[in-house]
N, C-alpha and C. Protein backbone atom coordinates (compact mmCIF):
# COMPACT_ATOMS: atom_id res chain seq x y z
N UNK A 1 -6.90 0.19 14.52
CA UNK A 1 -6.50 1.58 14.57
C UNK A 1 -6.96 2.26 13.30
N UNK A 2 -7.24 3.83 13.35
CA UNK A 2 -7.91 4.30 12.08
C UNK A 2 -7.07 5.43 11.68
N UNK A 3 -5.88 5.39 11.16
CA UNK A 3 -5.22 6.52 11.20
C UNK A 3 -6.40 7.95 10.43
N UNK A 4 -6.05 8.98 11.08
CA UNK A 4 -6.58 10.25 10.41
C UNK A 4 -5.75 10.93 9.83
N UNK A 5 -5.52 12.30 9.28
CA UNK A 5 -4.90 13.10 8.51
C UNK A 5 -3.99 13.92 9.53
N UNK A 6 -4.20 13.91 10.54
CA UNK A 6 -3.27 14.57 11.57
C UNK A 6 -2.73 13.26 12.70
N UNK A 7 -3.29 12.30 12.63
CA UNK A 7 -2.57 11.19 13.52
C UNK A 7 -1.25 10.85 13.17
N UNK A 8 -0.65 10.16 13.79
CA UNK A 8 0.75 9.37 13.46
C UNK A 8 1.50 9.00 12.17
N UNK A 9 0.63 8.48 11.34
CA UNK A 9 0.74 8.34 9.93
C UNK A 9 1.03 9.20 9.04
N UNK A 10 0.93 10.41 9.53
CA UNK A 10 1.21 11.80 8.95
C UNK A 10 2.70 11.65 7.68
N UNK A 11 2.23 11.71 6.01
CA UNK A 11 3.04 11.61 5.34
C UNK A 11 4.84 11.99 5.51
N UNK A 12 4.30 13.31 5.78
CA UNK A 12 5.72 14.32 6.11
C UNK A 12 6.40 13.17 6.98
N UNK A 13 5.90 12.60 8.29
CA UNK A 13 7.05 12.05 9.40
C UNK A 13 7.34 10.36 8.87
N UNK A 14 6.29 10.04 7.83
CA UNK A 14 6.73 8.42 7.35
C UNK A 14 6.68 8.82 5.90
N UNK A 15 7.89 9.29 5.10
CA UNK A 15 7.94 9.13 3.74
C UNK A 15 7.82 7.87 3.25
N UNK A 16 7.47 8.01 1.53
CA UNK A 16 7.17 6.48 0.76
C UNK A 16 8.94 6.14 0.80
N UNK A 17 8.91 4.46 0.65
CA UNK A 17 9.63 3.78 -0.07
C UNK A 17 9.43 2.90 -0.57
N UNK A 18 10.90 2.36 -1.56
CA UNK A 18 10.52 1.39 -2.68
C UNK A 18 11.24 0.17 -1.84
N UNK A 19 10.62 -1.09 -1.17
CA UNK A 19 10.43 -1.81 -0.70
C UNK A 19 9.92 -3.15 -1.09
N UNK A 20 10.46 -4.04 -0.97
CA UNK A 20 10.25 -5.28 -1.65
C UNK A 20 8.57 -5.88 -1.39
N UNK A 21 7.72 -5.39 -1.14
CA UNK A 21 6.82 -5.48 -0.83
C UNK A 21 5.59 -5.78 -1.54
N UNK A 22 4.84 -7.16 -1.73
CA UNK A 22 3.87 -7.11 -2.60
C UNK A 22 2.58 -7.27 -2.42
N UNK A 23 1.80 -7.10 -2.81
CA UNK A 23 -0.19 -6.91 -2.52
C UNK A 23 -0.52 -7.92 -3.29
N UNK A 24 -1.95 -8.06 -2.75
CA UNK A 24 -3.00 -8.70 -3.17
C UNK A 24 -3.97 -8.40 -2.83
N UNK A 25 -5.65 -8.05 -3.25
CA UNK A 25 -6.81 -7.84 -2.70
C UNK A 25 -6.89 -9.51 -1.98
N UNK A 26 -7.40 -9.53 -0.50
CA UNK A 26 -7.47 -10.85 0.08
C UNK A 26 -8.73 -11.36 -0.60
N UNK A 27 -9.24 -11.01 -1.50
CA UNK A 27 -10.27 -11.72 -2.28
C UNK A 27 -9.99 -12.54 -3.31
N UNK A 28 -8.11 -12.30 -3.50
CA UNK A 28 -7.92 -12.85 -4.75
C UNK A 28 -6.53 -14.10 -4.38
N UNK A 29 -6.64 -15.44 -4.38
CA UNK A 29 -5.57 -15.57 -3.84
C UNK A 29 -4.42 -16.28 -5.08
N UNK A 30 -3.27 -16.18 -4.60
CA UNK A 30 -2.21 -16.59 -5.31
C UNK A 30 -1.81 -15.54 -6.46
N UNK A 31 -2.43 -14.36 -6.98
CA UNK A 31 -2.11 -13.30 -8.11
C UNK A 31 -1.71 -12.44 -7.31
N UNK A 32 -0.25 -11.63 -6.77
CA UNK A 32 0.28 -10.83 -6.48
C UNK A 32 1.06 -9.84 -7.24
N UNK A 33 1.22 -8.60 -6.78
CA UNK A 33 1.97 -7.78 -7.55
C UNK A 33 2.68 -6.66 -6.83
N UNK A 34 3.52 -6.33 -7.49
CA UNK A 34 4.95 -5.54 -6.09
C UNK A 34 3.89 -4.05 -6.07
N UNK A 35 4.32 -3.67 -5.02
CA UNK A 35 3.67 -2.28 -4.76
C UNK A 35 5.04 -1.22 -5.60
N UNK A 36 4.46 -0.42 -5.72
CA UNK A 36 5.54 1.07 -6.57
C UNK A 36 5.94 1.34 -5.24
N UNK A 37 5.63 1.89 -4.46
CA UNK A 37 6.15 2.49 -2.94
C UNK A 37 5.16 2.27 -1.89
N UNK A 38 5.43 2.64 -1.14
CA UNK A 38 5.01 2.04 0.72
C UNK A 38 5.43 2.88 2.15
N UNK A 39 4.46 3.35 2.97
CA UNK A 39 4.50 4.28 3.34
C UNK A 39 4.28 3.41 5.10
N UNK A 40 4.15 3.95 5.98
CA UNK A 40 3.10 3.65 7.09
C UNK A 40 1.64 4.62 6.77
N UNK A 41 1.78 5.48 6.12
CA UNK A 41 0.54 6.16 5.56
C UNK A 41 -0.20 5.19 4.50
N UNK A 42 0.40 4.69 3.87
CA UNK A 42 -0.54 4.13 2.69
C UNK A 42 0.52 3.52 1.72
N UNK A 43 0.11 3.21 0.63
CA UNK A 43 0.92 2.22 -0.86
C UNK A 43 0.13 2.68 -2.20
N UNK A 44 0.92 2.53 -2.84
CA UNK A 44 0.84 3.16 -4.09
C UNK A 44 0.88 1.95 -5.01
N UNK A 45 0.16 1.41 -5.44
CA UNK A 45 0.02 0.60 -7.02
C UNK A 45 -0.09 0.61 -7.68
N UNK A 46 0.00 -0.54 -8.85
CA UNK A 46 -0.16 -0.40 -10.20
C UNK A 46 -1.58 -1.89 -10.52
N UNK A 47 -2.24 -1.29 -11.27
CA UNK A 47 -3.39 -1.93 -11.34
C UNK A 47 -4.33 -2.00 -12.62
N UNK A 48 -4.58 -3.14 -13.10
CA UNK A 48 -5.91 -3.13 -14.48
C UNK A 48 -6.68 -2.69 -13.87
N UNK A 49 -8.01 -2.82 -12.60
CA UNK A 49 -9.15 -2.74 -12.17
C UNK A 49 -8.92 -0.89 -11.79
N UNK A 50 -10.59 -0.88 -12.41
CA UNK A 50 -10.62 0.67 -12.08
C UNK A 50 -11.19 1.19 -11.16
N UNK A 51 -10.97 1.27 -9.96
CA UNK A 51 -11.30 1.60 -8.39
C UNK A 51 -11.72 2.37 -8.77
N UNK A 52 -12.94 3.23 -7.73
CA UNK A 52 -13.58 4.53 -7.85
C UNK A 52 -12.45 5.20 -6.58
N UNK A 53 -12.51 6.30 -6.38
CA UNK A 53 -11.84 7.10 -5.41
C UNK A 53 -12.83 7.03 -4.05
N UNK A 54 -12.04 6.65 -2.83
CA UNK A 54 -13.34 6.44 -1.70
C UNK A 54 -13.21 5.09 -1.18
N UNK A 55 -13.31 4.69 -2.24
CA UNK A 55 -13.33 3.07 -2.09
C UNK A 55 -12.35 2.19 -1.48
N UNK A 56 -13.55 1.53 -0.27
CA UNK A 56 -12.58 0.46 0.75
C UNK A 56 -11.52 -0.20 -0.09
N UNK A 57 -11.16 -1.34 0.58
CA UNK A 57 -10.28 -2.50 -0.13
C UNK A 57 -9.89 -2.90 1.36
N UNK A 58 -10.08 -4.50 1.71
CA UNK A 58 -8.77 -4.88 2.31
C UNK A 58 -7.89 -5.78 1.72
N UNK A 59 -6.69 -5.51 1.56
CA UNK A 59 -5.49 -6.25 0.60
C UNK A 59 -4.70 -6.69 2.03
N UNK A 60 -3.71 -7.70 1.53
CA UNK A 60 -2.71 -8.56 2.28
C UNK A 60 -1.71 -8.03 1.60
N UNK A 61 -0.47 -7.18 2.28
CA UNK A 61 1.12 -7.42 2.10
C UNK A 61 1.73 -8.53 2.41
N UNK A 62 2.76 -8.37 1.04
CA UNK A 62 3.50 -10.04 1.47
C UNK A 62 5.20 -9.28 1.73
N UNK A 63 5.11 -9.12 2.86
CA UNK A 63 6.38 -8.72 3.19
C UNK A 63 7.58 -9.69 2.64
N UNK A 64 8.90 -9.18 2.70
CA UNK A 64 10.42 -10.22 1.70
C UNK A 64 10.39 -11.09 2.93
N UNK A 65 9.98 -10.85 4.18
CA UNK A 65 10.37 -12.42 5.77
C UNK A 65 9.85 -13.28 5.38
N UNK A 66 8.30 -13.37 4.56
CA UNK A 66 7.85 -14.60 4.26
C UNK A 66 6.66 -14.05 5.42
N UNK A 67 6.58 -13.45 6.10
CA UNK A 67 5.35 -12.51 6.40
C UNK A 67 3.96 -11.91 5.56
N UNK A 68 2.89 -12.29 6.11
CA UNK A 68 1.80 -11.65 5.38
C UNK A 68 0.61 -10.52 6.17
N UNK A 69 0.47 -8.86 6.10
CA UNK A 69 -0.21 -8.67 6.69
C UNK A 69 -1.70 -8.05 5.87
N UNK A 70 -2.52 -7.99 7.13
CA UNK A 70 -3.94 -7.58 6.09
C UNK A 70 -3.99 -6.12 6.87
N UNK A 71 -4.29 -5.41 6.16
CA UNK A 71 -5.09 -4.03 6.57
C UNK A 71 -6.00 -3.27 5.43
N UNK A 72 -6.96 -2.46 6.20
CA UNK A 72 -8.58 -2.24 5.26
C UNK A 72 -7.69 -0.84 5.09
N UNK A 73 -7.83 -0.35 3.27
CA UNK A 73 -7.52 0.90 2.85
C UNK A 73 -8.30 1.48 2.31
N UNK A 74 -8.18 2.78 1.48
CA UNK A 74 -9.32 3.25 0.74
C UNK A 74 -8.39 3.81 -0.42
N UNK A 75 -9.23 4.07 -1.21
CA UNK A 75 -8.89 4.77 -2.58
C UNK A 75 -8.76 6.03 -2.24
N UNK A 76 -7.23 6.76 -2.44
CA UNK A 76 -7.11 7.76 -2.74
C UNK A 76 -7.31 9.02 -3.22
N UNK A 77 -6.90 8.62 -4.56
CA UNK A 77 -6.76 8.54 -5.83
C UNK A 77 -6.28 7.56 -7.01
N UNK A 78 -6.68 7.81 -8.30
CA UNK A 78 -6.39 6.91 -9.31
C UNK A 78 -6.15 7.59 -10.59
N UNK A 79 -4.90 6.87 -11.28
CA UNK A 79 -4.73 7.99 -12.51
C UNK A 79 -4.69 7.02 -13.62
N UNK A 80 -4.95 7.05 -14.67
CA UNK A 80 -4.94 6.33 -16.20
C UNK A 80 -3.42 6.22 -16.03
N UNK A 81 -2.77 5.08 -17.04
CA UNK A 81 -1.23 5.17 -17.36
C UNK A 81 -1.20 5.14 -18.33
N UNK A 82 0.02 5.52 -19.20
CA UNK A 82 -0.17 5.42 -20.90
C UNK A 82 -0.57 4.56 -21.54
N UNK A 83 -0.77 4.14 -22.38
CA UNK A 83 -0.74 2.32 -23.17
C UNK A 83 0.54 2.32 -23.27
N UNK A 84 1.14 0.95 -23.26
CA UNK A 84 2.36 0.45 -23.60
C UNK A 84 2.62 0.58 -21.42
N UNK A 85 2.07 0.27 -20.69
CA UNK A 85 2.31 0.66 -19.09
C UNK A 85 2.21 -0.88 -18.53
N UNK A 86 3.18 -1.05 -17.72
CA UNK A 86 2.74 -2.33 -16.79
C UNK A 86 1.30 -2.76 -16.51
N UNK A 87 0.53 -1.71 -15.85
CA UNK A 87 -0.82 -1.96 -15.84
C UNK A 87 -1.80 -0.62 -16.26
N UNK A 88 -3.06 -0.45 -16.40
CA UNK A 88 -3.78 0.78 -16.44
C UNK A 88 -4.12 1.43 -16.19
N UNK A 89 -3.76 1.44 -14.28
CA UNK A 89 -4.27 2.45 -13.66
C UNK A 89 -2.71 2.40 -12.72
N UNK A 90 -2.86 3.36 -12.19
CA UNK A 90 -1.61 4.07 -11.26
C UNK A 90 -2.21 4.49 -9.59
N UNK A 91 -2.81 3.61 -8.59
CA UNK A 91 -3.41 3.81 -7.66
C UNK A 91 -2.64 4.43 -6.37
N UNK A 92 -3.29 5.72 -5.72
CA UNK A 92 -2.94 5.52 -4.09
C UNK A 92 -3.77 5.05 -3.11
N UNK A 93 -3.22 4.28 -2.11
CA UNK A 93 -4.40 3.79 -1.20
C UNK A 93 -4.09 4.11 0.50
N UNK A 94 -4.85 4.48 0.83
CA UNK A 94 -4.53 5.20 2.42
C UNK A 94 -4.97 3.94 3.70
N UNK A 95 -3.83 3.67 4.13
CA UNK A 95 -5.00 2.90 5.49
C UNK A 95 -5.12 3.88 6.29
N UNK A 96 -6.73 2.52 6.32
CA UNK A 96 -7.64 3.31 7.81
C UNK A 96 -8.17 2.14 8.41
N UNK A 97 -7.20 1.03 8.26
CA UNK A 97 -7.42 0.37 9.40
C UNK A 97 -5.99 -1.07 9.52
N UNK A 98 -5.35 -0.76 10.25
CA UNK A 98 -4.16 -1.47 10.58
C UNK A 98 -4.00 -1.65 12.04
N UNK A 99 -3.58 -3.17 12.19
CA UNK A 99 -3.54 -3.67 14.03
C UNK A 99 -2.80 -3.03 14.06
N UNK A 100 -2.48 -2.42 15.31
CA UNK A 100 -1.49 -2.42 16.14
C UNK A 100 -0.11 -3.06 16.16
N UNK A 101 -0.56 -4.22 16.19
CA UNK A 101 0.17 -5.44 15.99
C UNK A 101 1.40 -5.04 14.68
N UNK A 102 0.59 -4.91 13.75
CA UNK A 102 1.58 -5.00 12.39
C UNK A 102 2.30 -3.49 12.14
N UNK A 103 2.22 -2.78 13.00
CA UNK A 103 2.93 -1.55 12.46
C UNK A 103 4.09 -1.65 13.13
N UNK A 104 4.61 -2.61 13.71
CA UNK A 104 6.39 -2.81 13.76
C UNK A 104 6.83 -3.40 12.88
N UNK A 105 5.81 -4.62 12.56
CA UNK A 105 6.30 -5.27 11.25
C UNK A 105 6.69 -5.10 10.11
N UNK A 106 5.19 -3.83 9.79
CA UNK A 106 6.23 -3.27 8.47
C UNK A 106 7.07 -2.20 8.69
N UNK A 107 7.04 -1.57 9.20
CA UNK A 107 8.24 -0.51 10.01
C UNK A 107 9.66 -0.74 9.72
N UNK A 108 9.69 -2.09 10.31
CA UNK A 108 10.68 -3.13 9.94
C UNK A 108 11.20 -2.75 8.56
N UNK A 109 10.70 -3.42 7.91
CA UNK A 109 10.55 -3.30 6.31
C UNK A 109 10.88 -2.47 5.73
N UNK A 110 10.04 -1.39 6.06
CA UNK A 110 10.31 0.14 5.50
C UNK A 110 11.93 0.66 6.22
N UNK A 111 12.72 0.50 7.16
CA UNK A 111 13.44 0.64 7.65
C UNK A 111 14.65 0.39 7.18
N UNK A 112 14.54 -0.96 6.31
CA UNK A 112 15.86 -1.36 5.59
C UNK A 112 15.33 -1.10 4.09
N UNK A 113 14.40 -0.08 4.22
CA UNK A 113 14.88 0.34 2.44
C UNK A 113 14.99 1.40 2.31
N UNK A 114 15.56 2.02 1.18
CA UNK A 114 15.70 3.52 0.73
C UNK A 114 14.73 4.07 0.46
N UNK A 115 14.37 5.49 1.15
CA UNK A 115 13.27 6.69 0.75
C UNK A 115 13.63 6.83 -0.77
N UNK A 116 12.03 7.42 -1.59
CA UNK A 116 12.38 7.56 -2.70
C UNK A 116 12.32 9.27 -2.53
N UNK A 117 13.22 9.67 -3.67
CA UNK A 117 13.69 10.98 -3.52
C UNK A 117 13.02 11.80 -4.38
C-alpha cells in the first residue's frame, strides 16, 4: 500500500503517539532505538546519521508483543539537535509503503497508548 497525502493516513485522523515502539534500519541488525512518536502516518526519530530529505529507508518496528514489522519510508524532514542531545539529528519519516497486513498490528499498539498533546 502507498499511502498519499489525502489517503487514509491523513495526520489530522491518526495523531502521533509516544508508544513503546522501537526501529532499526533492516540493514542494521541487533542496534535498536525507541522512536520519539508514531503515527499510522509515519515516526519520528532520533538519529547520528544524516539522511538527506526524500530519502527511502526500509526500517523494522519492534513492537512491546515481541512483534517485528518492516515498512519502506522516506525522509521527511530532518533537524540538527543541540550538543549535549541523545542523538544529532531529530528525523520525520513518512510511510509509503506498508502491508496491509500490518496496519492492525500497529493500530493495536498505537491504541493502548496516549496521544501526545
Amino acid at each position: 500500500m502507498t499511502p498519499s497525502k489525502k489517503s487514509k493516513f491523513d495526520r489530522r485522523r491518526f495523531p502521533r503517539v509516544k508508544a513503546p515502539v522501537y526501529y532499526r534500519p533492516t540493514d542494521v541488525f541487533g542496534t535498536s532505538n525507541q522512536a520519539s512518536n508514531i503515527s499510522l502516518a509515519g515516526v519520528r526519530i532520533y538519529s547520528n546519521k544524516p539522511f538527506k530529505k526524500s530519502q527511502p529507508l526500509e526500517i523494522e518496528l519492534l513492537l512491546p508483543n515481541g512483534n517485528s514489522l518492516k515498512a519502506i519510508v522516506r525522509v521527511v524532514w530532518i533537524s540538527a539537535l543541540p550538543p549535549g542531545s541523545e542523538a544529532l539529528y531529530d528525523v520525520g519519516l513518512e510511510f509509503i509503503n506498508i502491508a496491509d497486513d500490518v496496519i492492525p498490528k500497529l493500530q493495536s499498539v498505537l491504541e493502548e497508548s496516549s496521544p501526545i498533546e
